[in-house]
PDB file of N, CA and C in Angstrom:
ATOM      1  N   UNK A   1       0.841  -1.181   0.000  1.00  0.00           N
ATOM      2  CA  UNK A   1       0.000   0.000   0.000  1.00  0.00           C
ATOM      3  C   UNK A   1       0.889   1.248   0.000  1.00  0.00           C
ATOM      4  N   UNK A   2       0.577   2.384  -0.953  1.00  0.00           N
ATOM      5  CA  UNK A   2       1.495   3.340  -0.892  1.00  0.00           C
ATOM      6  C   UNK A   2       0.921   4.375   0.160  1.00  0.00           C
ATOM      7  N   UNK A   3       2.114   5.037   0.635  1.00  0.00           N
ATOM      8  CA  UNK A   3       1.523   6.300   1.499  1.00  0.00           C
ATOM      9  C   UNK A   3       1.360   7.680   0.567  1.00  0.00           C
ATOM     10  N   UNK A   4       0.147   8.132   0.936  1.00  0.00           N
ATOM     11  CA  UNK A   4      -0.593   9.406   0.527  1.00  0.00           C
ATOM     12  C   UNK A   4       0.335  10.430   1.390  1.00  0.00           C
ATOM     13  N   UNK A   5       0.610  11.440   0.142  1.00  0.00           N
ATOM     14  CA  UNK A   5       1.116  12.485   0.907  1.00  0.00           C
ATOM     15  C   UNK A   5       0.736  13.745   0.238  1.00  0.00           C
ATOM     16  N   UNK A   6       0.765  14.713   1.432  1.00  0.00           N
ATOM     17  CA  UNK A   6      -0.111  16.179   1.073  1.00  0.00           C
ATOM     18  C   UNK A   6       1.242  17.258   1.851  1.00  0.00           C
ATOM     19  N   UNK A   7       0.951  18.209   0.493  1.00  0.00           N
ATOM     20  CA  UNK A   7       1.857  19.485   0.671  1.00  0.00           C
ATOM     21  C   UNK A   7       2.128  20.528   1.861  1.00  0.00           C
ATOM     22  N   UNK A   8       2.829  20.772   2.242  1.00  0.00           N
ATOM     23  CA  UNK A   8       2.484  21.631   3.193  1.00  0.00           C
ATOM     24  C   UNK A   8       2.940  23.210   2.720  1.00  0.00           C
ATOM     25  N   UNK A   9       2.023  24.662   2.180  1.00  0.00           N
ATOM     26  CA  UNK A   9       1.545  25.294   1.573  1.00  0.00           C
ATOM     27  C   UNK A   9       2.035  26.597   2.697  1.00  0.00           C
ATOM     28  N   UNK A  10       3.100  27.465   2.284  1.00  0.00           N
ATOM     29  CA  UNK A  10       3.330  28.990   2.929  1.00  0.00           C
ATOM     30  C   UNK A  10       2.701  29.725   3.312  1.00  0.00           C
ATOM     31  N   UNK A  11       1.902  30.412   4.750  1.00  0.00           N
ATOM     32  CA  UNK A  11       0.906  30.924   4.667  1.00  0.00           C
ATOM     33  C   UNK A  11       0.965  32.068   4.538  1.00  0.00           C
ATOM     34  N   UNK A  12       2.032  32.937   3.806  1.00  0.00           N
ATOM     35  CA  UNK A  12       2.439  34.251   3.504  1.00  0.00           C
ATOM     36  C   UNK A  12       2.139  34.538   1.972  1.00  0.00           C
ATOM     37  N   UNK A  13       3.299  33.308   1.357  1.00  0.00           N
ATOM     38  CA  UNK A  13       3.248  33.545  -0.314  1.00  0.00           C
ATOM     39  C   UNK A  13       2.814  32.766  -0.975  1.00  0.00           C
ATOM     40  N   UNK A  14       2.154  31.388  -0.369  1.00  0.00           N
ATOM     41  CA  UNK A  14       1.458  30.462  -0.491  1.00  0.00           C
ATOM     42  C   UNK A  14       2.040  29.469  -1.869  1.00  0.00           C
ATOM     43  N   UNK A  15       3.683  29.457  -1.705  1.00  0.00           N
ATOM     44  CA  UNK A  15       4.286  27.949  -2.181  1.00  0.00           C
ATOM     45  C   UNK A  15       4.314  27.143  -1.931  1.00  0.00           C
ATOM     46  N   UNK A  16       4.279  25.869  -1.888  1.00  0.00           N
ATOM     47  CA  UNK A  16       4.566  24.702  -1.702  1.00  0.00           C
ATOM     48  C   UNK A  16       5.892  24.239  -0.956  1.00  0.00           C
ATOM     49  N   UNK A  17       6.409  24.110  -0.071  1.00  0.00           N
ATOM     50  CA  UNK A  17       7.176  23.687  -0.309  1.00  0.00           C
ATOM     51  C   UNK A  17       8.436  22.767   0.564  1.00  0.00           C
ATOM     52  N   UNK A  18       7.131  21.833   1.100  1.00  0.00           N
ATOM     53  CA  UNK A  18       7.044  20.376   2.190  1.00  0.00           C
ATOM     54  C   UNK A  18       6.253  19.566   1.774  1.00  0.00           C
ATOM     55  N   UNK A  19       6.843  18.025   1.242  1.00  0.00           N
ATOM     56  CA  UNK A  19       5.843  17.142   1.596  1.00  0.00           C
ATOM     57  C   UNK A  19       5.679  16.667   2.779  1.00  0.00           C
ATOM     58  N   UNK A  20       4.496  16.021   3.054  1.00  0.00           N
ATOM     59  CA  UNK A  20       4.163  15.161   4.554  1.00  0.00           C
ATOM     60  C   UNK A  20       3.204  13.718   4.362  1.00  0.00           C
ATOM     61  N   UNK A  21       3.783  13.055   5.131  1.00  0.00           N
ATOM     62  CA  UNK A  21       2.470  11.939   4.846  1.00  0.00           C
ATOM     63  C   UNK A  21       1.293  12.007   5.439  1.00  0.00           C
ATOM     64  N   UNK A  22       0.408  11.657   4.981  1.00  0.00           N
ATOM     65  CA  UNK A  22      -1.330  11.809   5.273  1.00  0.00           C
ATOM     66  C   UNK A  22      -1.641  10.585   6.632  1.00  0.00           C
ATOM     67  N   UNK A  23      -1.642  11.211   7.430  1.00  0.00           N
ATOM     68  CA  UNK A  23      -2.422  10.148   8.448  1.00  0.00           C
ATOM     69  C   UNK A  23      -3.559  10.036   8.956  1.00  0.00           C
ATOM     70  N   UNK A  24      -4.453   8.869   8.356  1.00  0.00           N
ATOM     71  CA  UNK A  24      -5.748   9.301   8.552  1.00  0.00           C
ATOM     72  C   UNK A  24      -6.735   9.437   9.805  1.00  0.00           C
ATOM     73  N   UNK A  25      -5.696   9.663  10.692  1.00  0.00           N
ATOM     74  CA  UNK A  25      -6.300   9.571  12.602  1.00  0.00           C
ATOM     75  C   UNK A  25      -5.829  11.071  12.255  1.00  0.00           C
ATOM     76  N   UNK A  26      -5.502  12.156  11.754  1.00  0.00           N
ATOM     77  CA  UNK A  26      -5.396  13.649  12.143  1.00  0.00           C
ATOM     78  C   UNK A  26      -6.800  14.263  11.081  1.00  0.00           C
ATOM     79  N   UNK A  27      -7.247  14.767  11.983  1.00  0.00           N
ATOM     80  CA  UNK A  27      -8.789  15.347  11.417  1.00  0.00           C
ATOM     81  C   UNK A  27      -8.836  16.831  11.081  1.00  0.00           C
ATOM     82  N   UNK A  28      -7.653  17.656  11.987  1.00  0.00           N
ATOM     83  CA  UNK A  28      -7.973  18.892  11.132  1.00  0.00           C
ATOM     84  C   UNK A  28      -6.621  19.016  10.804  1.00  0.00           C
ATOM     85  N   UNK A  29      -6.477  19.853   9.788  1.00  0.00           N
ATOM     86  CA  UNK A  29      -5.145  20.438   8.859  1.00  0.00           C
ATOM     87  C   UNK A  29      -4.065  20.518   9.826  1.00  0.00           C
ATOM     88  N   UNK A  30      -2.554  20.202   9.100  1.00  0.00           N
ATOM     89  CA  UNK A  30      -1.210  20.214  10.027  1.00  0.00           C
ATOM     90  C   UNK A  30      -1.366  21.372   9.806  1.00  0.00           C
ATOM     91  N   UNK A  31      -0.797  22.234  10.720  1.00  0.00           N
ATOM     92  CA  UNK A  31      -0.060  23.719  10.623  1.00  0.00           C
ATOM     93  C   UNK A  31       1.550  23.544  11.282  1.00  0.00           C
ATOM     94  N   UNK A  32       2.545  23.771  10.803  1.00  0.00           N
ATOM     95  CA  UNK A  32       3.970  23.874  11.419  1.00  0.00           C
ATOM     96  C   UNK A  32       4.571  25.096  10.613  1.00  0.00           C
ATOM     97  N   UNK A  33       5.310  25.448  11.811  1.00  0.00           N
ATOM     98  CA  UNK A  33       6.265  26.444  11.384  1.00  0.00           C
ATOM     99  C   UNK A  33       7.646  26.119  10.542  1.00  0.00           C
ATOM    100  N   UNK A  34       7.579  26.552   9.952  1.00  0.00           N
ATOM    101  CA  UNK A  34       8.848  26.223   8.983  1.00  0.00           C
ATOM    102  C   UNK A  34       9.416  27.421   7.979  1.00  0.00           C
ATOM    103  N   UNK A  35      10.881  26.808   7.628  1.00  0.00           N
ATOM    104  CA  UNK A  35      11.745  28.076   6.488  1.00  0.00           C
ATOM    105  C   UNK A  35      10.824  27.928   5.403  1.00  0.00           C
ATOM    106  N   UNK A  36      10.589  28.842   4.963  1.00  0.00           N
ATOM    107  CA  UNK A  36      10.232  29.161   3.608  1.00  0.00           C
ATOM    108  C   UNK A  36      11.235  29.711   2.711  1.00  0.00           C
ATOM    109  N   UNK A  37      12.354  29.011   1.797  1.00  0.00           N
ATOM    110  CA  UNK A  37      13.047  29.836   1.070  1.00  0.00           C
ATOM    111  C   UNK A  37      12.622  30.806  -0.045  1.00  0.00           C
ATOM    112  N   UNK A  38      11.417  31.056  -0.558  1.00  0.00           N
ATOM    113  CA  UNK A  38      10.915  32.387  -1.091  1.00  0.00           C
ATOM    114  C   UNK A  38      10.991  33.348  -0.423  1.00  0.00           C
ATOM    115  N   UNK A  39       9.956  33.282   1.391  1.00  0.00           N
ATOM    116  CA  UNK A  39       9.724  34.534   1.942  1.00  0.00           C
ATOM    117  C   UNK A  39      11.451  34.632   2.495  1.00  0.00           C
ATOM    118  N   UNK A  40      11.596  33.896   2.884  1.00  0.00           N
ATOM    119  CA  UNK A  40      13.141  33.906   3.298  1.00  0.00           C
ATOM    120  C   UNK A  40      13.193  33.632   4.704  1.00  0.00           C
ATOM    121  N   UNK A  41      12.155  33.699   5.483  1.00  0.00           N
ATOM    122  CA  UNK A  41      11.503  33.686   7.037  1.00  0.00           C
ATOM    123  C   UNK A  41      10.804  32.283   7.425  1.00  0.00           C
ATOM    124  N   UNK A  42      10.582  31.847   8.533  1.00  0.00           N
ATOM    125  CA  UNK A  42      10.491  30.926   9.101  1.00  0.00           C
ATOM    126  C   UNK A  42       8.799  31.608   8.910  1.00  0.00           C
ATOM    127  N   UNK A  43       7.762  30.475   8.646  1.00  0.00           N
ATOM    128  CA  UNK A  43       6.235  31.129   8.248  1.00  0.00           C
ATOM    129  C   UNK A  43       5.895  29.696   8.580  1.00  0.00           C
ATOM    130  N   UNK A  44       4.378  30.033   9.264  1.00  0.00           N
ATOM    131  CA  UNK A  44       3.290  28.779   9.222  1.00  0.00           C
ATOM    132  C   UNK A  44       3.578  28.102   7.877  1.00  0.00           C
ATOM    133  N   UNK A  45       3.155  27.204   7.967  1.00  0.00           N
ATOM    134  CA  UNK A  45       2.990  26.430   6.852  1.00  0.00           C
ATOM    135  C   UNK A  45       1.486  25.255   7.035  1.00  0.00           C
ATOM    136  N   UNK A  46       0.638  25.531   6.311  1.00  0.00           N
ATOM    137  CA  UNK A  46      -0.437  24.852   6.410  1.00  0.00           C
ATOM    138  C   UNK A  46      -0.343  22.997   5.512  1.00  0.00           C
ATOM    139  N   UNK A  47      -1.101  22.227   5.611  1.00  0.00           N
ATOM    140  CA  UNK A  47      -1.346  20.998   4.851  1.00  0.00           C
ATOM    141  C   UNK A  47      -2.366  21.955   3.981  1.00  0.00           C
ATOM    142  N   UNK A  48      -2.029  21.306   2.471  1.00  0.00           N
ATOM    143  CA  UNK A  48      -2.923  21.337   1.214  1.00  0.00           C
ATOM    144  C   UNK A  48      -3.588  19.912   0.932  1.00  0.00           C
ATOM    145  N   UNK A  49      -4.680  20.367  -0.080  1.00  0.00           N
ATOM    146  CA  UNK A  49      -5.195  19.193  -0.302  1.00  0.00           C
ATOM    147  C   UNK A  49      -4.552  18.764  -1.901  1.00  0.00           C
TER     148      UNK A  49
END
């Protein structure tokens, strides 16, 4: 079985640019902080669908 994986999406400039794997026991959206090398700054980063 392969693992599903969903993006995790800049919440400033809204790139892409984390994958993550999908676990289906988490019910609402990941949010983590992370580098964003566009904004250049450490920014939320949301799960995409």
């Amino acid at each position: 079985m392969a693992v599903k994986k969903v993006a995790l999406a800049c919440s400033v400039c809204g790139s892409r640019n984390y994958m993550v794997a999908k676990k289906p026991e988490r019910m609402t959206r990941l949010e983590v902080k992370k580098f964003c090398p566009f904004c250049g700054h450490h920014t939320i980063h949301r799960e995409t669908m």
